[in-house]
Protein backbone atom coordinates (compact mmCIF):
# COMPACT_ATOMS: atom_id res chain seq x y z
CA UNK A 1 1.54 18.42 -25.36
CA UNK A 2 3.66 15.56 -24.50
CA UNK A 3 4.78 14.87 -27.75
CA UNK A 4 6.26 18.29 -27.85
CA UNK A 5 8.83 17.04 -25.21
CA UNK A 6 11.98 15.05 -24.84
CA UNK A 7 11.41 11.60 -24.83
CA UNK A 8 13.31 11.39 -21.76
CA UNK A 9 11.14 14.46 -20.31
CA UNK A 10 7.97 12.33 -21.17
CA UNK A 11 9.19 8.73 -19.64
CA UNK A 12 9.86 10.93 -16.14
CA UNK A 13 6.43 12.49 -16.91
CA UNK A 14 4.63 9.44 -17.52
CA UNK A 15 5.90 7.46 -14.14
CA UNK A 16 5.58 10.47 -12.04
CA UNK A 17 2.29 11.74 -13.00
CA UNK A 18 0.19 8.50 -11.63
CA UNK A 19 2.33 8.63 -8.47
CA UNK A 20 1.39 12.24 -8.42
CA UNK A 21 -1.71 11.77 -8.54
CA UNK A 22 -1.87 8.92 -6.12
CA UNK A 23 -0.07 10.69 -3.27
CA UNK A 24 -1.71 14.13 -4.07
CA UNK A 25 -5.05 12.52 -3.37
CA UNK A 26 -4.20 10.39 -0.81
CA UNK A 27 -3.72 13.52 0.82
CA UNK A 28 -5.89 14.89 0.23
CA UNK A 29 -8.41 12.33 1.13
CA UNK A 30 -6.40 12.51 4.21
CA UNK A 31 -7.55 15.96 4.65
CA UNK A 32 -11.12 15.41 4.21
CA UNK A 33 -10.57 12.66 6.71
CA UNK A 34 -8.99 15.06 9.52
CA UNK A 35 -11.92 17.59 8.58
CA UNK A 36 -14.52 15.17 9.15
CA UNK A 37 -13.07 14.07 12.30
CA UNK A 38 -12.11 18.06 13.21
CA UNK A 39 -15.83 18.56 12.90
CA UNK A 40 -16.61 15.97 15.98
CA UNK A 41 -13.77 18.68 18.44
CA UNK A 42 -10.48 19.84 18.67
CA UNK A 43 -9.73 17.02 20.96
CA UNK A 44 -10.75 14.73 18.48
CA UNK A 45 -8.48 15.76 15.81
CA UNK A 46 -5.44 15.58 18.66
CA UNK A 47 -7.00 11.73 19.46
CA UNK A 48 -6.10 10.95 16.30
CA UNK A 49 -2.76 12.72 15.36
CA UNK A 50 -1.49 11.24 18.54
CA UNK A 51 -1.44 8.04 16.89
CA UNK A 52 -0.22 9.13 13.52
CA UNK A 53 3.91 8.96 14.71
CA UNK A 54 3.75 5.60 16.64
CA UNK A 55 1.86 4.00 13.61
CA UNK A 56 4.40 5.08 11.09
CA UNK A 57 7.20 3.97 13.62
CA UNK A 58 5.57 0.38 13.37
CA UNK A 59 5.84 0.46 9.37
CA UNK A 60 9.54 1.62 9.78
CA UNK A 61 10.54 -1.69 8.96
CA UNK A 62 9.00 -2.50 6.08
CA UNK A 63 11.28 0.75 4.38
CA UNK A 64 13.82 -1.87 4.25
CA UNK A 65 12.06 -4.32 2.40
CA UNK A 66 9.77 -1.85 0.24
CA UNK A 67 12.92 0.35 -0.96
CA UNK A 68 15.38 -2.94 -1.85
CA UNK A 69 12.52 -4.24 -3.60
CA UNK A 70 12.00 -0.93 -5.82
CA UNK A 71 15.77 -0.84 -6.42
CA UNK A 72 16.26 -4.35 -7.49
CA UNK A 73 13.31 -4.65 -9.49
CA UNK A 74 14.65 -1.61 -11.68
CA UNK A 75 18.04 -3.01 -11.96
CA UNK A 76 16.49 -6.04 -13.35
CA UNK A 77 14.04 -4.66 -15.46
CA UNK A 78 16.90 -2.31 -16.70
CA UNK A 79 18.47 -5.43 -17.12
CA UNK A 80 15.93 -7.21 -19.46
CA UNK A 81 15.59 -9.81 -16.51
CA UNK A 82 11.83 -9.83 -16.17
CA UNK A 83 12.06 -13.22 -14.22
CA UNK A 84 14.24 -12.25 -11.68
CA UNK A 85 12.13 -9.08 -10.69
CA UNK A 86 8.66 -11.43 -10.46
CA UNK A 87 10.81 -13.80 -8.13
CA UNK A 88 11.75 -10.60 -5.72
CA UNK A 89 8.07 -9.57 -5.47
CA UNK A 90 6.75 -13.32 -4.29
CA UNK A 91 9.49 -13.23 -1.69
CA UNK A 92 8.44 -9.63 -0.47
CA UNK A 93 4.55 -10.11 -0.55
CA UNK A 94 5.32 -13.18 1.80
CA UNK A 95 8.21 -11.38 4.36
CA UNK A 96 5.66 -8.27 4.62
CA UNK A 97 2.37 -10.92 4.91
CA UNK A 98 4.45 -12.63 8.35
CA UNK A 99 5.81 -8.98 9.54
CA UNK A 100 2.45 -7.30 9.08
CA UNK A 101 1.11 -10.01 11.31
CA UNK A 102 3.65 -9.77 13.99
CA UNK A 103 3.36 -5.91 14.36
CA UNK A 104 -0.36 -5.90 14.25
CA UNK A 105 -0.50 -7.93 17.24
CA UNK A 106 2.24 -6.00 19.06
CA UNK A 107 -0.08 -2.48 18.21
CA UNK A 108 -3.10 -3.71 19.34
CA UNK A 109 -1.72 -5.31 22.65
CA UNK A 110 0.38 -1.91 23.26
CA UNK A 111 -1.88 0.74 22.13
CA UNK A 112 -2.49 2.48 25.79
CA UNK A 113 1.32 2.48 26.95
CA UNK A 114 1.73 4.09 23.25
CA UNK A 115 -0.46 7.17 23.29
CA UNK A 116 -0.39 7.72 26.64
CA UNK A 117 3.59 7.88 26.30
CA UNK A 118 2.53 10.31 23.15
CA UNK A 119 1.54 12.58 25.87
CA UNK A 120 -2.71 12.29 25.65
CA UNK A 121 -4.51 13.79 27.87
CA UNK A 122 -7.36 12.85 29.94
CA UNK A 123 -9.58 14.21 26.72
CA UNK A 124 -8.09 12.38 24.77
CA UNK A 125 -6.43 8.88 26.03
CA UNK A 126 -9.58 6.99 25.43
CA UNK A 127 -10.40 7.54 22.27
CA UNK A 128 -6.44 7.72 20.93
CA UNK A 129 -6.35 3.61 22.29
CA UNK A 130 -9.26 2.60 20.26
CA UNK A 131 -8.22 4.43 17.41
CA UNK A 132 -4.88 3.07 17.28
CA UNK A 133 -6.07 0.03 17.90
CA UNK A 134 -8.38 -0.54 15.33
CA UNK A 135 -5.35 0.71 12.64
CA UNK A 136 -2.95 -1.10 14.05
CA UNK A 137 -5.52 -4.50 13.51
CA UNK A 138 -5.19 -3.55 9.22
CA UNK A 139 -1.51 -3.09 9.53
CA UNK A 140 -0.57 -6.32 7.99
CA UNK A 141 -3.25 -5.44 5.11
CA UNK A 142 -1.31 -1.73 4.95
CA UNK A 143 2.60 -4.05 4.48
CA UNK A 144 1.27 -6.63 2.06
CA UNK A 145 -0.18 -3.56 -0.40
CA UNK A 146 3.14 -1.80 0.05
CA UNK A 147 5.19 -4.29 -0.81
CA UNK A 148 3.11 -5.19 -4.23
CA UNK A 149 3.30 -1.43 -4.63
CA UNK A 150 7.01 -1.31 -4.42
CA UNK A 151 7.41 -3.74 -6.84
CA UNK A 152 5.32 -2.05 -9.15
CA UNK A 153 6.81 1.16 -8.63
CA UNK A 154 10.48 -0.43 -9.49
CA UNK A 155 9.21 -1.83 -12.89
CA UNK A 156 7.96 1.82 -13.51
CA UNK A 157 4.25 0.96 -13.65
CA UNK A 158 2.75 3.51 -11.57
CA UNK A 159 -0.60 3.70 -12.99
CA UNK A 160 -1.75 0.29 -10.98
CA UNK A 161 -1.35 1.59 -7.29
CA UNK A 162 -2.51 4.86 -8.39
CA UNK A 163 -6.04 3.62 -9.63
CA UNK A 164 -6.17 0.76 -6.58
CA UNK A 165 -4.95 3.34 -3.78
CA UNK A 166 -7.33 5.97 -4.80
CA UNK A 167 -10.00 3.49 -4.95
CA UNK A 168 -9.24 2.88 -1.70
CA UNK A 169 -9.24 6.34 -0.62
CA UNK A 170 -12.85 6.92 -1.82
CA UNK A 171 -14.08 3.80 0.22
CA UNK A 172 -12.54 5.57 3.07
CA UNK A 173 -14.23 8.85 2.92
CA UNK A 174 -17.42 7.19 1.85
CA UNK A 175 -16.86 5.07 5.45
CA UNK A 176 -15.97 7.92 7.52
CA UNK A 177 -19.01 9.99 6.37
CA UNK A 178 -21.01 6.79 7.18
CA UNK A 179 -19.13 5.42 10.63
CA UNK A 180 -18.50 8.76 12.02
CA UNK A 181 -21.72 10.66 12.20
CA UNK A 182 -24.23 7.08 11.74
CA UNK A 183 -24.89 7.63 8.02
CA UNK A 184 -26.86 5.40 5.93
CA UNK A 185 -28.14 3.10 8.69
CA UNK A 186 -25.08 2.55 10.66
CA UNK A 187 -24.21 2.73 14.39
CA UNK A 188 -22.40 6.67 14.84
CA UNK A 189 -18.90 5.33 16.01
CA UNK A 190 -17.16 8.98 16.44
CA UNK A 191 -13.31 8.54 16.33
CA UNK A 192 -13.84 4.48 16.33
CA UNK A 193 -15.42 4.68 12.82
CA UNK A 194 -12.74 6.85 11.70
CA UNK A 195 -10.19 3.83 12.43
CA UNK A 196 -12.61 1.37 10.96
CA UNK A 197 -13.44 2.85 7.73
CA UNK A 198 -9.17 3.10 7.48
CA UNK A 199 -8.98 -0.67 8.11
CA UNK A 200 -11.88 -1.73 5.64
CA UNK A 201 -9.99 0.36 2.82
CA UNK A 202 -6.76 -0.97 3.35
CA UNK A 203 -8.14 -4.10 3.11
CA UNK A 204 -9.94 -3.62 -0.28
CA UNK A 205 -6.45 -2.21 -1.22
CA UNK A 206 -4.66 -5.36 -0.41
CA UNK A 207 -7.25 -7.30 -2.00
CA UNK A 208 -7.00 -5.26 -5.58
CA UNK A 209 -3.39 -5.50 -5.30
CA UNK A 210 -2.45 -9.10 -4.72
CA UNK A 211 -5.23 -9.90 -7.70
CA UNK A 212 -3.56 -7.71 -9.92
CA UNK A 213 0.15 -9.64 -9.04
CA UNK A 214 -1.78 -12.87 -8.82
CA UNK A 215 -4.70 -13.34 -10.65
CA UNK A 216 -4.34 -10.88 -13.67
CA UNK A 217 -2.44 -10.37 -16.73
CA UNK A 218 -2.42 -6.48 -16.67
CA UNK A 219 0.81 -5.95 -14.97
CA UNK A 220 4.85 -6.50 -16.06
CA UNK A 221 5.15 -7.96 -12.77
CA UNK A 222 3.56 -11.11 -12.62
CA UNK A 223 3.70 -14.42 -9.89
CA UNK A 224 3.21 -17.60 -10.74
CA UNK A 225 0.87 -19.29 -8.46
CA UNK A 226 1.17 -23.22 -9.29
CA UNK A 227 5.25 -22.70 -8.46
CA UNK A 228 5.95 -24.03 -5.12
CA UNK A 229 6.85 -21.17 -2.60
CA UNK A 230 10.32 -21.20 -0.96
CA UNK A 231 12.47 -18.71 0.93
CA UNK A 232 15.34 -17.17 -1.50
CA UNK A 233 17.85 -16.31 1.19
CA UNK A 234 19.70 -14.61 -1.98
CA UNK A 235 16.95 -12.22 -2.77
CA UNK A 236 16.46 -11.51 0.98
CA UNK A 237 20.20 -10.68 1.56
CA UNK A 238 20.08 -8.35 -1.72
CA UNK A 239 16.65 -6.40 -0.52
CA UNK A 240 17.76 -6.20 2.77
CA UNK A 241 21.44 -5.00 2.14
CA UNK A 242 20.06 -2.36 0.08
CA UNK A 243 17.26 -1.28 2.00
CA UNK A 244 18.58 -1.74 5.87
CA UNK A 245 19.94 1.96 5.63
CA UNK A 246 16.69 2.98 4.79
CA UNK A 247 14.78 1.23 7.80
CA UNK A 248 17.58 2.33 9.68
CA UNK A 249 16.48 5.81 8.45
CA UNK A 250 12.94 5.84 8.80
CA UNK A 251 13.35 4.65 12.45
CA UNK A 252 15.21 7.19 13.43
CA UNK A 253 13.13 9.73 11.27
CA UNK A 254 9.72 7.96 12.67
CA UNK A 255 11.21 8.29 16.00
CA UNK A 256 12.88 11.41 15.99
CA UNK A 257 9.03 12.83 14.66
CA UNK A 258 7.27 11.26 17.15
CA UNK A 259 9.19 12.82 20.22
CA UNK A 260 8.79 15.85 17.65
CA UNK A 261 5.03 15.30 18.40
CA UNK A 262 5.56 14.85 22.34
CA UNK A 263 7.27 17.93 22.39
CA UNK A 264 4.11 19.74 20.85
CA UNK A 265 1.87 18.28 22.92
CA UNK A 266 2.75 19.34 25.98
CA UNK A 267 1.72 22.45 24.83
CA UNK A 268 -2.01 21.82 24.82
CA UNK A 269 -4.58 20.07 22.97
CA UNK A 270 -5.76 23.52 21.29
CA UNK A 271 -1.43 23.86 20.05
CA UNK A 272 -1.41 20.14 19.01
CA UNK A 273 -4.86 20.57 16.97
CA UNK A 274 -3.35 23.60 14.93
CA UNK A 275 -0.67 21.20 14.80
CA UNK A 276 -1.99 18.54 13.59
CA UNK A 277 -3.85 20.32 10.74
CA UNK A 278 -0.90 22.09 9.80
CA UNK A 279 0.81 18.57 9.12
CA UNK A 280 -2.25 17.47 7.64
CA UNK A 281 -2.32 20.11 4.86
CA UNK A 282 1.39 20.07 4.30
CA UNK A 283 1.05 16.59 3.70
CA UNK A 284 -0.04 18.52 -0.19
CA UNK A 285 3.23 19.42 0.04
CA UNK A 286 5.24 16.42 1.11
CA UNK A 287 3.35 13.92 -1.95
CA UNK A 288 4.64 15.85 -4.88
CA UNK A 289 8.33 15.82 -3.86
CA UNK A 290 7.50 11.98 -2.54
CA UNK A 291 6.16 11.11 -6.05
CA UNK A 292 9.21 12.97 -7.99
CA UNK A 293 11.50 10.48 -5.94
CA UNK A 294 9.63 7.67 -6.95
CA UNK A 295 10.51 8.48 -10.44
CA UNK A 296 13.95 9.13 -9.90
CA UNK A 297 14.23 5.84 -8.00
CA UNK A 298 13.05 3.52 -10.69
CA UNK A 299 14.39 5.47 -14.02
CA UNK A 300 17.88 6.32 -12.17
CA UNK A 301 17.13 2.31 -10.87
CA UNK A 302 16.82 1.26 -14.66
CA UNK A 303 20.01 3.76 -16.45
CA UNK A 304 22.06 1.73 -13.83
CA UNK A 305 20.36 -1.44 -14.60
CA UNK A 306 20.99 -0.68 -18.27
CA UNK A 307 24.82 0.56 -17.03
CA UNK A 308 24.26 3.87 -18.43
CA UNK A 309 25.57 6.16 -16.17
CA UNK A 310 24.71 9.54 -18.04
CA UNK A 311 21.40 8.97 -18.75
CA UNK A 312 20.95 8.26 -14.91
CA UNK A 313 22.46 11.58 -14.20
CA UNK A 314 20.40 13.34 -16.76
CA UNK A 315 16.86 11.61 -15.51
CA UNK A 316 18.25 12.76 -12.44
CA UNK A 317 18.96 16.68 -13.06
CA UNK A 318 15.87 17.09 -14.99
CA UNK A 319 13.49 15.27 -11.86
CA UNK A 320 15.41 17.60 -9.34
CA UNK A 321 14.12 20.62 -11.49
CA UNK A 322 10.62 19.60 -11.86
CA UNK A 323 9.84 18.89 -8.31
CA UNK A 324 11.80 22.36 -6.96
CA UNK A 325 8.97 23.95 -9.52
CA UNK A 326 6.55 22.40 -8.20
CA UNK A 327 7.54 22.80 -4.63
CA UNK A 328 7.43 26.49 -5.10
CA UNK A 329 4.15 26.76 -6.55
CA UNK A 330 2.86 24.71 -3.49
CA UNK A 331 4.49 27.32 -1.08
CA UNK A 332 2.93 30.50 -2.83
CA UNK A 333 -0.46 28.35 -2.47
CA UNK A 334 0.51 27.97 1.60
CA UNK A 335 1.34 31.55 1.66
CA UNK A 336 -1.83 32.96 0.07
CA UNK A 337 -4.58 30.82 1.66
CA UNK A 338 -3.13 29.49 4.65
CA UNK A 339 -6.00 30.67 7.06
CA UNK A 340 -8.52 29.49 4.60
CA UNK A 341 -7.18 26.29 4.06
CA UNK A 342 -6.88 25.63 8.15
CA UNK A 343 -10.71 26.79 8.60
CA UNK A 344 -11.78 24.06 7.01
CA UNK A 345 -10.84 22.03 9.82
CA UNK A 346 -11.74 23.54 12.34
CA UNK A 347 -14.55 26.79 13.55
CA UNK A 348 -12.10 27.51 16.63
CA UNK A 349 -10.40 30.60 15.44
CA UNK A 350 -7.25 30.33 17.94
CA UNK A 351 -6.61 26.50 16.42
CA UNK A 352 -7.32 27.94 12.55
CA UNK A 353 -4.68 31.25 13.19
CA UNK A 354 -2.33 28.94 14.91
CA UNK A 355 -2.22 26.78 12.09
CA UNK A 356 -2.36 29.52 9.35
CA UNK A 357 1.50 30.99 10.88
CA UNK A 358 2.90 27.38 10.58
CA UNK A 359 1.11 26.73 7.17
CA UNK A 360 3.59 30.33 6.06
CA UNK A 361 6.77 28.23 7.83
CA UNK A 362 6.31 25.38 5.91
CA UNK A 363 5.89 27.29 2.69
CA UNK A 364 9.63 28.65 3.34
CA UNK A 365 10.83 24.97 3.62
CA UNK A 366 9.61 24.21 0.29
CA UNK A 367 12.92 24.07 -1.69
CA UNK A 368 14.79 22.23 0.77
CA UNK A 369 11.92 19.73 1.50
CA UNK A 370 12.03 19.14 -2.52
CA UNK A 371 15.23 18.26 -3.05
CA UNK A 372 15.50 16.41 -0.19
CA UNK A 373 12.94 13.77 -1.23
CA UNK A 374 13.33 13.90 -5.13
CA UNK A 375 17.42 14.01 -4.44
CA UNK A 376 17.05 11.09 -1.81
CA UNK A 377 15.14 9.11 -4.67
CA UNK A 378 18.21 9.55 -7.07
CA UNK A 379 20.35 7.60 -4.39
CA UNK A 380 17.75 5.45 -3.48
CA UNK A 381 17.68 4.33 -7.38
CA UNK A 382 21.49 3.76 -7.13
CA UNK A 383 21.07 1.67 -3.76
CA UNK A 384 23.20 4.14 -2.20
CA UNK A 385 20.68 4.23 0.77
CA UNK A 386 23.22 5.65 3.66
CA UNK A 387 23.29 9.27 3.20
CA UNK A 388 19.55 9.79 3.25
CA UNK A 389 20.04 8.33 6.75
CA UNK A 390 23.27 10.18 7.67
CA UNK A 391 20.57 13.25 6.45
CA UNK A 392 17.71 11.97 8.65
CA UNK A 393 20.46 11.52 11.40
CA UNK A 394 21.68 15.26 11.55
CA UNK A 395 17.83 16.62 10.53
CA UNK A 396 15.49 15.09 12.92
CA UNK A 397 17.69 14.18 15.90
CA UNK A 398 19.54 18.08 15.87
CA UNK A 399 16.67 19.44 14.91
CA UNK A 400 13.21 17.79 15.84
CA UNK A 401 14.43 16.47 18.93
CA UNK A 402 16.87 18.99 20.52
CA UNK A 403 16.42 21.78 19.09
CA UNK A 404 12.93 22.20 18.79
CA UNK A 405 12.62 21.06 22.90
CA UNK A 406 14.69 24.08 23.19
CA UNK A 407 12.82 26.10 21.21
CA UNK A 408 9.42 25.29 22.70
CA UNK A 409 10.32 24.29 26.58
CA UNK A 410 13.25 26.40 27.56
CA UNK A 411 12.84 30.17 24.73
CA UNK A 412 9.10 29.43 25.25
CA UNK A 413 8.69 30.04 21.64
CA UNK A 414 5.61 27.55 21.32
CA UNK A 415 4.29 26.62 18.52
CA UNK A 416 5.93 28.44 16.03
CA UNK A 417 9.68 27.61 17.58
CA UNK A 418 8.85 24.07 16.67
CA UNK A 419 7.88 24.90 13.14
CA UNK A 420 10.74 26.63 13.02
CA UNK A 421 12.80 23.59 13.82
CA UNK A 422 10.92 21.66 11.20
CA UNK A 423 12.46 24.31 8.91
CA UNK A 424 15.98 23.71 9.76
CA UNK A 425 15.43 20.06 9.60
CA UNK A 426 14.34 20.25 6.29
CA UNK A 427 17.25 22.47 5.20
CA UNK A 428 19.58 20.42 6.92
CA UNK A 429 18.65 16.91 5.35
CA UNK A 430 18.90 19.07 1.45
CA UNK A 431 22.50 19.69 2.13
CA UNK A 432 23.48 15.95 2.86
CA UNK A 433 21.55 14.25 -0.02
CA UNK A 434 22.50 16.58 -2.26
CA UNK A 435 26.61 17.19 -1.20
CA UNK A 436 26.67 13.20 -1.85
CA UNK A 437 24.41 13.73 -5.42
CA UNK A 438 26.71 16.37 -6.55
CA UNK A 439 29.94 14.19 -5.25
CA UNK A 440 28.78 11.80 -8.29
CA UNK A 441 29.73 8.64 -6.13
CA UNK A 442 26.36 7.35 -5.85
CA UNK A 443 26.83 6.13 -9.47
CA UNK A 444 29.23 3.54 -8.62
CA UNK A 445 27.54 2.09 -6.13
CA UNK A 446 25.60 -0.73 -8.19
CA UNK A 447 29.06 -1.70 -9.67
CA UNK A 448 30.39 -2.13 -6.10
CA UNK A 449 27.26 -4.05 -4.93
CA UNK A 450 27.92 -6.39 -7.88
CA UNK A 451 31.20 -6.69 -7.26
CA UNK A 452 30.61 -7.85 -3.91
CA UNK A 453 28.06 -10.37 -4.26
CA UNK A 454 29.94 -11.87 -7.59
């Protein structure tokens, strides 16, 4: 069937399809995660999500580094400069290897002032700590893996996380099944087992990953082991001056989401469980559109690498279709099985009808959360990084933040008037990528960043 397509429609098939399939399950091993851990209570499941914002605020950092790495390793590969790009990854393994370690510690050390600042209850503050601090101990394994995978991802090989990532993944459920309920001869942990079983599989993950950069031949990118290791100042400026926006952005996005999540949870744990499993399932929306702006980072990365400007914008038009296809197919699924899909989670009917309503919001936001993330790629690809921030700015902060307190604390609207604030967001963050795609400035941008550093 491929052969029957463009040969640029089969390159953007063939790099999005593994990252596809990666994110997609991901998810949805995420899923079966929050079902297994749903099964234990509702409070449970709210132990857990509490931890989910603060977590991804700690690996806000590493956006910087991960999405300057993609970007310069497709310039160079576009480039023919296969050299350069393996010198880039050595240096990011290593920055993400000392940061990892530095915001482990900090995680562990800070874990109660965290979640009970997340707003958990006396149901749920004891078993939120030890969760987040079991994840927060694997952090460092979580940075070095997405730094290799960045890397990866910028030389277009997409296949290699996929396979190690959903390895991963498996080891995970096969641990939760095992730590959670005392499976197979060990101990029954509860919500502890759930955090453990994540650590243990983001170890193996970081394991497979720095072999496969390391130790094997199976990959473009490739480090040389017997060359003595030194800091490239250079290559640090370069990854960080493209990628700062972008850790600027998913600060204030990780931030802006987890007073999001505060906001919510002073509305209960039963509200915060249908929640949680609505952003648990949505998540099945979320990877598609993620893994579309994967592709259009490294094949809009590579056109500019290659200075060819037009096939950038083509590789670009034709990824913004695909994922707005798929985006709407996801929402029709939302739409028709929304209940069913949130009883899996859960037997309390109130937290499974809660979630269903929300499940029917998100399926509205479906266009605008697709071209958000595909569109964000594109400039992402052209290391013009500022306007997804200036789009997380306006989004999350009007939004998230302000406009969803309003909508829950002072109309009373619950639930559903923060969902409905998610929708705006998502609307809201469409109109500034794509304003700046459709400006066709972000295709200049390389030039300028030459300029500069020449």
């Amino acid at each position: 069937m491929l052969k029957k397509l463009s040969p640029m429609r089969r390159e953007a098939i063939s790099i999005t399809w593994p990252a596809f399939v990666e994110l997609v399950m991901s998810t949805l091993f995420g899923m079966v995660d929050m079902i297994m851990v749903g099964r234990l209570s509702s409070a449970a499941i709210t132990a857990v999500g509490l931890t989910n914002q603060p977590f991804m605020l700690l690996l806000a950092i590493f956006s910087a580094i991960n999405v300057g790495t993609t970007t310069l390793v497709a310039w160079n590969i576009g480039a023919g400069n296969r050299e350069k790009a393996n010198l880039i990854t050595r240096q990011i393994v290593v920055i993400n290897a000392i940061l990892g370690i530095i915001l482990s510690a900090l995680g562990v050390i800070l874990s109660h002032q965290i979640v009970a600042f997340m707003g958990a209850q006396a149901d749920t503050i004891k078993d939120a700590t030890i969760y987040f601090q079991i994840v927060s101990s694997g952090l460092v394994f979580q940075a070095i893996t997405m730094g290799i995978t960045a890397a990866l991802r910028g030389a277009g090989e997409t296949k290699i996380p996929m396979f190690y990532n959903i390895g991963s993944n498996l080891l995970n459920v096969f641990g939760n099944y095992a730590l959670i309920y005392g499976k197979f001869g060990m101990p029954k942990m509860g919500v502890a087992g759930a955090a453990l079983s994540t650590t243990i599989s983001r170890l193996v993950a970081c394991v497979i990953g720095i072999s496969v950069v390391y130790l094997s031949n199976q990959s473009f990118i490739s480090i040389e082991r017997k060359d003595r290791f030194r800091f490239d100042l250079g290559i640090i400026k370069e990854v960080f001056s493209i990628g700062l926006p972008s850790a600027i952005e998913q600060f204030v996005l990780q931030s802006g989401l987890m007073m999001f999540a505060r906001t919510v949870s002073s509305l209960g744990t039963v509200a915060f469980a249908a929640h949680q499993i609505g952003l648990n399932i949505s998540g099945l929306t979320f990877s598609p559109s993620m893994a579309f702006g994967v592709a259009a980072t490294t094949l809009v990365g590579q056109s500019l690498g290659a200075k060819d400007e037009e096939k950038a914008k083509q590789y670009a038009d034709m990824i913004h279709h695909m994922a707005l296809f798929v985006a709407c197919l996801m929402g029709g699924v939302f739409i028709l099985f929304s209940y069913q899909l949130a009883r899996l989670y859960t037997d309390d009917f109130a937290v499974a009808a809660s979630a269903a309503i929300i499940l029917k919001i998100m399926a509205l936001s479906q266009p605008g959360q697709s071209t958000q993330l595909s569109v964000a790629g594109v400039l992402r690809g052209a290391g013009d990084t500022m306007y997804p921030l200036y789009a997380s700015i306006f989004g999350i902060w009007i939004f998230r933040v302000f406009i969803a307190y309003i909508f829950v604390s002072v109309f009373h609207w619950g639930l559903i008037g923060a969902w409905v604030a998610l929708l705006l967001d998502q609307y809201t963050r469409a109109a500034v990528v794509y304003f700046r795609y459709h400006s066709g400035k972000w295709k200049k941008v390389k030039s300028r960043a030459v300029m500069t550093k020449t």
